[in-house]
N, C-alpha and C. Protein backbone atom coordinates (compact mmCIF):
# COMPACT_ATOMS: atom_id res chain seq x y z
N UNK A 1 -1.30 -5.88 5.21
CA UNK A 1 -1.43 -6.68 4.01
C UNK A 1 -0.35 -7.74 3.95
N UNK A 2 0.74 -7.57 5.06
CA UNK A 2 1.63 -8.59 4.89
C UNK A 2 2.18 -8.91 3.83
N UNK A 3 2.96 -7.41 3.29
CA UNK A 3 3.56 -7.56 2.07
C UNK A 3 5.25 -6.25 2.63
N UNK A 4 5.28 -6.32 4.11
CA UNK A 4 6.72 -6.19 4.07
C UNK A 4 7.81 -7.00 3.73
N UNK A 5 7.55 -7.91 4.13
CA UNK A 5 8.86 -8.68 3.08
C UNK A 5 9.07 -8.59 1.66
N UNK A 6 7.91 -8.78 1.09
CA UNK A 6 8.26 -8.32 -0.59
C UNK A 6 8.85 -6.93 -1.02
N UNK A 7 8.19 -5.77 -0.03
CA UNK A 7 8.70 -4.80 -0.01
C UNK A 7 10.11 -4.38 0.16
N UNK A 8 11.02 -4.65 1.40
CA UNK A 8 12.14 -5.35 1.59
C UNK A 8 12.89 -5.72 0.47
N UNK A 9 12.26 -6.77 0.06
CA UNK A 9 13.43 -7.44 -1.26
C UNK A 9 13.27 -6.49 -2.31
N UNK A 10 11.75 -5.99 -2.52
CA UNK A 10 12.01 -5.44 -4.34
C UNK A 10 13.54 -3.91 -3.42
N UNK A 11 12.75 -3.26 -2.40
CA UNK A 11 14.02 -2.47 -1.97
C UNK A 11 15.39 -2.58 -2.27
N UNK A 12 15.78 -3.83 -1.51
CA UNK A 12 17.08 -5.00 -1.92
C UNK A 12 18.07 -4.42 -3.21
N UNK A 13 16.78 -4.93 -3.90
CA UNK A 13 16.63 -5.24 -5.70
C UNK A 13 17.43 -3.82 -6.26
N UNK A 14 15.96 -2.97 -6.09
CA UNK A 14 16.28 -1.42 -6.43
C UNK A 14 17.99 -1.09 -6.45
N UNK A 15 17.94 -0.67 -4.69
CA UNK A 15 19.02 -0.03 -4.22
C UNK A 15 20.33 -1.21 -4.98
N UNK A 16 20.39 -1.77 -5.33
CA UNK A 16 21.39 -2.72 -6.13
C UNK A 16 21.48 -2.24 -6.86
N UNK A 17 20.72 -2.04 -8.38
CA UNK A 17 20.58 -1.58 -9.37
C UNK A 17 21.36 -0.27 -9.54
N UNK A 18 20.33 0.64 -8.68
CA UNK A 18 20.89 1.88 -8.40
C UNK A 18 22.29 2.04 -8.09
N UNK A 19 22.81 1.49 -7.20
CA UNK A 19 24.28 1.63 -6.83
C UNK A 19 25.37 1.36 -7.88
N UNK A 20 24.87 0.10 -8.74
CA UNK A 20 25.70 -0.14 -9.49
C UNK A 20 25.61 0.71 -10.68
N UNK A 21 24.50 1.35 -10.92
CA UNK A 21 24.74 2.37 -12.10
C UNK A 21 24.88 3.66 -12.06
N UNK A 22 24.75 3.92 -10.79
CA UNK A 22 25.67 5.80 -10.36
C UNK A 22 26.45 5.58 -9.92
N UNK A 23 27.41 7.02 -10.42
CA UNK A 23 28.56 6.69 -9.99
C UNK A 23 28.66 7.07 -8.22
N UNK A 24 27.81 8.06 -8.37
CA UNK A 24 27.70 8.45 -6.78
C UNK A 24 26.66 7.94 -5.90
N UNK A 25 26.97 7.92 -4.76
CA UNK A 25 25.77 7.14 -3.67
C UNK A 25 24.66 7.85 -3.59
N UNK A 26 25.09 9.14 -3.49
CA UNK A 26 23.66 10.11 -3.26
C UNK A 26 23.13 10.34 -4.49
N UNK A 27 23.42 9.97 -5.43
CA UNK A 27 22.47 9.97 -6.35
C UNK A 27 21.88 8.71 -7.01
N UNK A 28 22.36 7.52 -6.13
CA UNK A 28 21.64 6.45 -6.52
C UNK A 28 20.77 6.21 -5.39
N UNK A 29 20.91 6.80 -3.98
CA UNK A 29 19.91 6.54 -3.38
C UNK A 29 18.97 7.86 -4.02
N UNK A 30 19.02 8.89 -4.35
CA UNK A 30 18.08 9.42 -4.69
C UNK A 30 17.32 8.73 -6.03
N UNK A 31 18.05 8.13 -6.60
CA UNK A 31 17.16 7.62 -7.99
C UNK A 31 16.39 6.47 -7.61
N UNK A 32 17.15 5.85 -6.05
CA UNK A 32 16.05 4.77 -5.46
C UNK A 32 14.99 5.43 -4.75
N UNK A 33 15.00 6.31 -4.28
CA UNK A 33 13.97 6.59 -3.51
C UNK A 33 12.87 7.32 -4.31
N UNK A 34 13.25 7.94 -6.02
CA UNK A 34 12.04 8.29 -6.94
C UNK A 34 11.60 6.73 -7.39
N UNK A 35 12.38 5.45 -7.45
CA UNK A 35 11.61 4.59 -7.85
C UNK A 35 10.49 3.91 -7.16
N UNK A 36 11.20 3.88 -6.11
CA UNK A 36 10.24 3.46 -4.47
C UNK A 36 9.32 3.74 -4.63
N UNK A 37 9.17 4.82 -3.92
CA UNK A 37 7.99 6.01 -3.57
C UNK A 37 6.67 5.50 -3.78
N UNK A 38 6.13 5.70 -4.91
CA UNK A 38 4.78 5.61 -5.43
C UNK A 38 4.11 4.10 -5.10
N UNK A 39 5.20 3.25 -5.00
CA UNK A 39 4.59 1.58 -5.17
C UNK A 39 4.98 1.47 -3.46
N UNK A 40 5.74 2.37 -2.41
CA UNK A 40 5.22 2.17 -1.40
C UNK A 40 4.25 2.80 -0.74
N UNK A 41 4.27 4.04 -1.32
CA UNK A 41 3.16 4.66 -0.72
C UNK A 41 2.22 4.01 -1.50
N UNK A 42 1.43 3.16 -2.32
CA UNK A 42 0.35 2.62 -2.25
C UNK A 42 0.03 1.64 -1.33
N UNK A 43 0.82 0.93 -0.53
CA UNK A 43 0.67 0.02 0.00
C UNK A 43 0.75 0.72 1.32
N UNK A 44 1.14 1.80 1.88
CA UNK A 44 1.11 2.89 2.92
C UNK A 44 -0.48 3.24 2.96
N UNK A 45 -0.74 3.57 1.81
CA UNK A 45 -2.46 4.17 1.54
C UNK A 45 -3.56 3.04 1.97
N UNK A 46 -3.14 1.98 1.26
CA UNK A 46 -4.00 0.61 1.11
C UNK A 46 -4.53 0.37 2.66
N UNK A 47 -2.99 0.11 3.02
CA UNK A 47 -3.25 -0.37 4.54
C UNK A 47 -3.84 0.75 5.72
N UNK A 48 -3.48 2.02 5.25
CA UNK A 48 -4.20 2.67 6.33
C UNK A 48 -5.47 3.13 6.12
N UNK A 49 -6.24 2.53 4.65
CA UNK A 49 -7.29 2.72 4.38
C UNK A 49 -8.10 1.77 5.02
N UNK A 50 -7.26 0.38 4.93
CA UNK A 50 -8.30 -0.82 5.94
C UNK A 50 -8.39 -0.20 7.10
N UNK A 51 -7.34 0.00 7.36
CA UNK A 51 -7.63 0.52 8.99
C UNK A 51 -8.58 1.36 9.63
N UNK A 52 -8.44 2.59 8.86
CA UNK A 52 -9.55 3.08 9.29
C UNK A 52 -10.91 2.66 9.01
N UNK A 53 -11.26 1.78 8.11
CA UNK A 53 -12.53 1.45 8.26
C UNK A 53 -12.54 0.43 9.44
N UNK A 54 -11.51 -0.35 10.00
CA UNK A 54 -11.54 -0.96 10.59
C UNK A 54 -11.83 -0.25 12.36
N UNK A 55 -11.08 0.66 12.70
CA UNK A 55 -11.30 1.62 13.53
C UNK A 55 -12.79 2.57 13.74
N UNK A 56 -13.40 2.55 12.97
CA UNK A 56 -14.76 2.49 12.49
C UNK A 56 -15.70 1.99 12.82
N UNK A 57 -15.56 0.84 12.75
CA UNK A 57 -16.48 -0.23 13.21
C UNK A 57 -17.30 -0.63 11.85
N UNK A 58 -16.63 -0.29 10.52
CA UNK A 58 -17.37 -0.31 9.38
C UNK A 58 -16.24 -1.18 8.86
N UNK A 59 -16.73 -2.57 9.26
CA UNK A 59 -15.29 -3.25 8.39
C UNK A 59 -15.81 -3.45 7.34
N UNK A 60 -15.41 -3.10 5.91
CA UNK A 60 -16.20 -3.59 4.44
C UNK A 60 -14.95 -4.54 4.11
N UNK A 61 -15.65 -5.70 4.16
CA UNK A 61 -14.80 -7.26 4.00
C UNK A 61 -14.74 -6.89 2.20
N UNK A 62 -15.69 -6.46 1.09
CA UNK A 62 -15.80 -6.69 -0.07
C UNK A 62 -14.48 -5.63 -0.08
N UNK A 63 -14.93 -4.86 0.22
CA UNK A 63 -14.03 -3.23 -0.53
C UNK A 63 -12.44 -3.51 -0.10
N UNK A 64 -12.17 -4.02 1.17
CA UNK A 64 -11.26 -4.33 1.59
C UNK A 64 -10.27 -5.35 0.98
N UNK A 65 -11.03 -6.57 0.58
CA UNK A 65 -10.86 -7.44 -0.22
C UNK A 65 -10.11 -6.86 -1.66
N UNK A 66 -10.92 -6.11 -2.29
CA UNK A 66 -10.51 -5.75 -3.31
C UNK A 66 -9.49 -4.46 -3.81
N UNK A 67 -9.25 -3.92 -2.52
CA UNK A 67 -8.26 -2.98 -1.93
C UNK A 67 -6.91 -3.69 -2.15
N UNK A 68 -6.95 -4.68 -1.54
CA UNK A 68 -5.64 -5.89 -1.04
C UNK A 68 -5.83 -5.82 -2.58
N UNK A 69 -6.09 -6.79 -3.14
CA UNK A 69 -6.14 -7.16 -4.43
C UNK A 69 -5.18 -6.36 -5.51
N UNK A 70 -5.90 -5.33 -5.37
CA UNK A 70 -5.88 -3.97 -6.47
C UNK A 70 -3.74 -3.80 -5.86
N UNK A 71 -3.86 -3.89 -4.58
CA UNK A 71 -2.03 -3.30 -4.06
C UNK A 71 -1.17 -4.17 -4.41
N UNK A 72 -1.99 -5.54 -4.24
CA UNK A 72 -0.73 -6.73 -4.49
C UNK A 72 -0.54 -7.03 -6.13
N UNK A 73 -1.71 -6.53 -6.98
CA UNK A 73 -1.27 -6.29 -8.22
C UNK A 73 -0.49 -5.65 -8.62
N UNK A 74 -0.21 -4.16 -7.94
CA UNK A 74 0.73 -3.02 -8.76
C UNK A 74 2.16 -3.67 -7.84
N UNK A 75 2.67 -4.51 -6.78
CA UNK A 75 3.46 -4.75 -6.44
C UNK A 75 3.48 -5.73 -7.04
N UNK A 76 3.06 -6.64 -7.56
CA UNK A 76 3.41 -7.72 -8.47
C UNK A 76 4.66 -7.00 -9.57
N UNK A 77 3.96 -5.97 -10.28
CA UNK A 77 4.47 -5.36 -11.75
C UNK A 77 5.43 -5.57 -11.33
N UNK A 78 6.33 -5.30 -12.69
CA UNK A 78 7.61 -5.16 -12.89
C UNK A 78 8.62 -4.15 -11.94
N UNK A 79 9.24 -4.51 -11.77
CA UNK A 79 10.13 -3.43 -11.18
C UNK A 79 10.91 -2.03 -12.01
């Protein structure tokens, strides 16, 4: 989906946040990695969902289309 780089920065972003408001490291990477999680693993899901249809030989251009769509929306949101 060609949305590692955005991924990357909101990361960036996060782990900033995080650091600066625990006092400890391991618990700001742990409070980054509950924020992470869910908004990368959708984009983990997304993409290996094209794939396999793609591996398939069932490429659905619509569903696919609107797959992308649906991921780059919830990565849009707010952080």
């Amino acid at each position: 989906m060609a949305a590692g780089g955005l991924i990357a920065i909101q990361d960036a972003v996060v782990l900033t946040e995080e650091i600066v408001r625990q006092e400890q490291l391991a618990t700001a990477l742990e409070c980054f990695t509950t924020r992470r999680y869910e908004r990368c693993k959708l984009l983990v899901d997304g993409c290996r969902q094209i794939g396999e249809w793609q591996k398939s030989g069932q490429v659905r251009h619509h569903e696919a289309g609107q797959l992308q769509a649906e991921v780059m929306r919830a990565l849009a949101a707010p952080l």
